[in-house]
C-alpha atoms as a PDB file:
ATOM      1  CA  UNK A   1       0.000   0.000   0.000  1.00  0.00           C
ATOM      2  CA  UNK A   2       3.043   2.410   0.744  1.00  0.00           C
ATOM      3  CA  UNK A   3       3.367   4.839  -2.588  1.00  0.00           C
ATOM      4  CA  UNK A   4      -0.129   4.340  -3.697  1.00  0.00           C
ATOM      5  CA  UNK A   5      -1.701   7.134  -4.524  1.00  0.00           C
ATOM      6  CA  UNK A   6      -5.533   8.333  -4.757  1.00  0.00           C
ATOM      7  CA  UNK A   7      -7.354  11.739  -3.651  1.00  0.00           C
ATOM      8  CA  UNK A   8      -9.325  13.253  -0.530  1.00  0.00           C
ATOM      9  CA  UNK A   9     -12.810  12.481   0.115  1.00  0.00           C
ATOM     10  CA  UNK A  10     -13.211  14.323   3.779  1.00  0.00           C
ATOM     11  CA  UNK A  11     -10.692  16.967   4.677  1.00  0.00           C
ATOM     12  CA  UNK A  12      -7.828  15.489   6.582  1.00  0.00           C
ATOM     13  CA  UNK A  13      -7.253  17.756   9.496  1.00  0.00           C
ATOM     14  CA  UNK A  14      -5.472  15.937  10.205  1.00  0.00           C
ATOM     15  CA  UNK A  15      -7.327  12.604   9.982  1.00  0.00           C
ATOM     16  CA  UNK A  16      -9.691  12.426   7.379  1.00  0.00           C
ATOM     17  CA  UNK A  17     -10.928   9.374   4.574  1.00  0.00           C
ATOM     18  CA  UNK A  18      -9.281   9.139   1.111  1.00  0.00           C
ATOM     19  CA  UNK A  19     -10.437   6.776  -2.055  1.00  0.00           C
ATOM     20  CA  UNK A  20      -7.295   4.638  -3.397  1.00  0.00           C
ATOM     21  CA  UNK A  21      -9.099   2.969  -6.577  1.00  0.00           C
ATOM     22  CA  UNK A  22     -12.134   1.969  -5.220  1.00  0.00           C
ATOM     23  CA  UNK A  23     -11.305   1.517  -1.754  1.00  0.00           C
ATOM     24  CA  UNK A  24     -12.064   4.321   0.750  1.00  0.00           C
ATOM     25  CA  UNK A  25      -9.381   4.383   3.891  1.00  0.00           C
ATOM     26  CA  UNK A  26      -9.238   6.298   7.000  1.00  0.00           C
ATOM     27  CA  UNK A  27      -5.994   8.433   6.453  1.00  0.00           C
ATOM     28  CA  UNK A  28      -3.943  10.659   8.753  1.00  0.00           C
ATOM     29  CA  UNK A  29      -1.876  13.721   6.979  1.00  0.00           C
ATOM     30  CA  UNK A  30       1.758  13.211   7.597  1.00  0.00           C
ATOM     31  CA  UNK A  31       3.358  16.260  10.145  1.00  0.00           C
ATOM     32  CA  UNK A  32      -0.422  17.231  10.742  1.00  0.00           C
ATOM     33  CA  UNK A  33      -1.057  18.775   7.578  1.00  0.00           C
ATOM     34  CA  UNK A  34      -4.184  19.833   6.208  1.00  0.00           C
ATOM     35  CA  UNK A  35      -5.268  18.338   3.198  1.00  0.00           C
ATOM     36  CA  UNK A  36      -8.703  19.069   1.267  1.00  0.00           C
ATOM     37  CA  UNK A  37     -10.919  17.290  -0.636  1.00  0.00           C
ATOM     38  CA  UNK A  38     -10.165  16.594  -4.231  1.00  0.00           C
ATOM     39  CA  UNK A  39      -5.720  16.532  -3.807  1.00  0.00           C
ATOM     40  CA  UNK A  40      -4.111  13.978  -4.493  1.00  0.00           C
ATOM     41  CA  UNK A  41      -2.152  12.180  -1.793  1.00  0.00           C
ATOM     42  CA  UNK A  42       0.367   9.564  -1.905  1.00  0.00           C
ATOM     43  CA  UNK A  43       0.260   6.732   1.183  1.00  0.00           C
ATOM     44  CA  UNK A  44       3.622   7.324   3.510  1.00  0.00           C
ATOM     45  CA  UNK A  45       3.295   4.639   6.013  1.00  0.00           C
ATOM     46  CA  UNK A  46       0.719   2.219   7.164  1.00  0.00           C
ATOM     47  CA  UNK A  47      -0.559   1.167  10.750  1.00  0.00           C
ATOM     48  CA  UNK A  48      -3.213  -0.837  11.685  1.00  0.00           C
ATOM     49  CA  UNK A  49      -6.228   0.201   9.506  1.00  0.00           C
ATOM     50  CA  UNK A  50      -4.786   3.929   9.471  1.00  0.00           C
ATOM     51  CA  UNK A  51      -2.891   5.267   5.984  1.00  0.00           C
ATOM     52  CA  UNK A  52      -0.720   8.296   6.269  1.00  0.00           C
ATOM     53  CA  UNK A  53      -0.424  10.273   3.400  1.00  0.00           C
ATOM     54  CA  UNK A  54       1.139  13.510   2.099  1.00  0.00           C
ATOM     55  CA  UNK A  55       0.311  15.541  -0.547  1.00  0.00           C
ATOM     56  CA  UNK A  56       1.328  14.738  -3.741  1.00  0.00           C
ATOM     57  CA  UNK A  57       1.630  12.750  -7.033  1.00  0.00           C
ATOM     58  CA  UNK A  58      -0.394  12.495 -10.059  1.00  0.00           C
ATOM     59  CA  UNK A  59      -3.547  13.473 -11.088  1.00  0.00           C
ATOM     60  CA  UNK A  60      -5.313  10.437 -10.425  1.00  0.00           C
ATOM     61  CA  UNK A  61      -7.910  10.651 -12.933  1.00  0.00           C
ATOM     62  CA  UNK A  62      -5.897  11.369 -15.843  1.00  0.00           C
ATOM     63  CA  UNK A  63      -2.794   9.933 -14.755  1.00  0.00           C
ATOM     64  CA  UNK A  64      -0.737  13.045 -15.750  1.00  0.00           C
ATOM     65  CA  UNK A  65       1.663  14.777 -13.482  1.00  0.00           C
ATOM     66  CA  UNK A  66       0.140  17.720 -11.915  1.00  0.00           C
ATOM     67  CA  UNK A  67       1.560  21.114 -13.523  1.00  0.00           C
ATOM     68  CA  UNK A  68       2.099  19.670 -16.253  1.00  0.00           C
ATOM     69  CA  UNK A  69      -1.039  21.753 -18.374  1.00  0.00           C
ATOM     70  CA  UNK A  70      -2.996  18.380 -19.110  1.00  0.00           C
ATOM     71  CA  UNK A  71      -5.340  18.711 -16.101  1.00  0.00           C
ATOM     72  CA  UNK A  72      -7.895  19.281 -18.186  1.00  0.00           C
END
C-alpha cells in the first residue's frame, strides 16, 4: 500500500478518509497537515487500519503529473 496514490474524500485535518481505486481508507496527513478534498495524496506509512499520506503525485484521474497543463 506504501506509494499508492488516490485523492481526498473528507478533509484530513489531520485525519480524514481518502479513495485509493475503489477503496475508501481512514488516512492521517503526515506532520499534521491539512489536506482538502479533491488533492491527491500519496500513502507514507501504514498502521493498523490507518494510511498516512502527504500531498502529492499524479492526477489520479488522468494519470498526468500535476503542472504539467494536461489537467484538463
Amino acid at each position: 500500500m506504501i506509494l499508492k496514490r488516490g485523492v481526498v474524500i473528507k478533509k484530513c485535518n489531520p485525519e480524514g478518509k481518502v479513495r485509493i481505486g475503489n477503496e475508501i481508507w481512514i488516512a492521517v496527513a503526515k506532520d499534521e497537515t491539512e489536506i482538502n478534498v479533491g488533492e491527491n495524496i500519496i500513502v507514507c506509512d501504514v498502521k493498523g487500519m490507518k494510511l498516512f499520506v502527504e500531498k502529492g503525485g499524479v492526477n489520479v484521474q488522468l494519470g498526468r503529473p500535476l503542472g504539467s497543463g494536461l489537467e484538463n
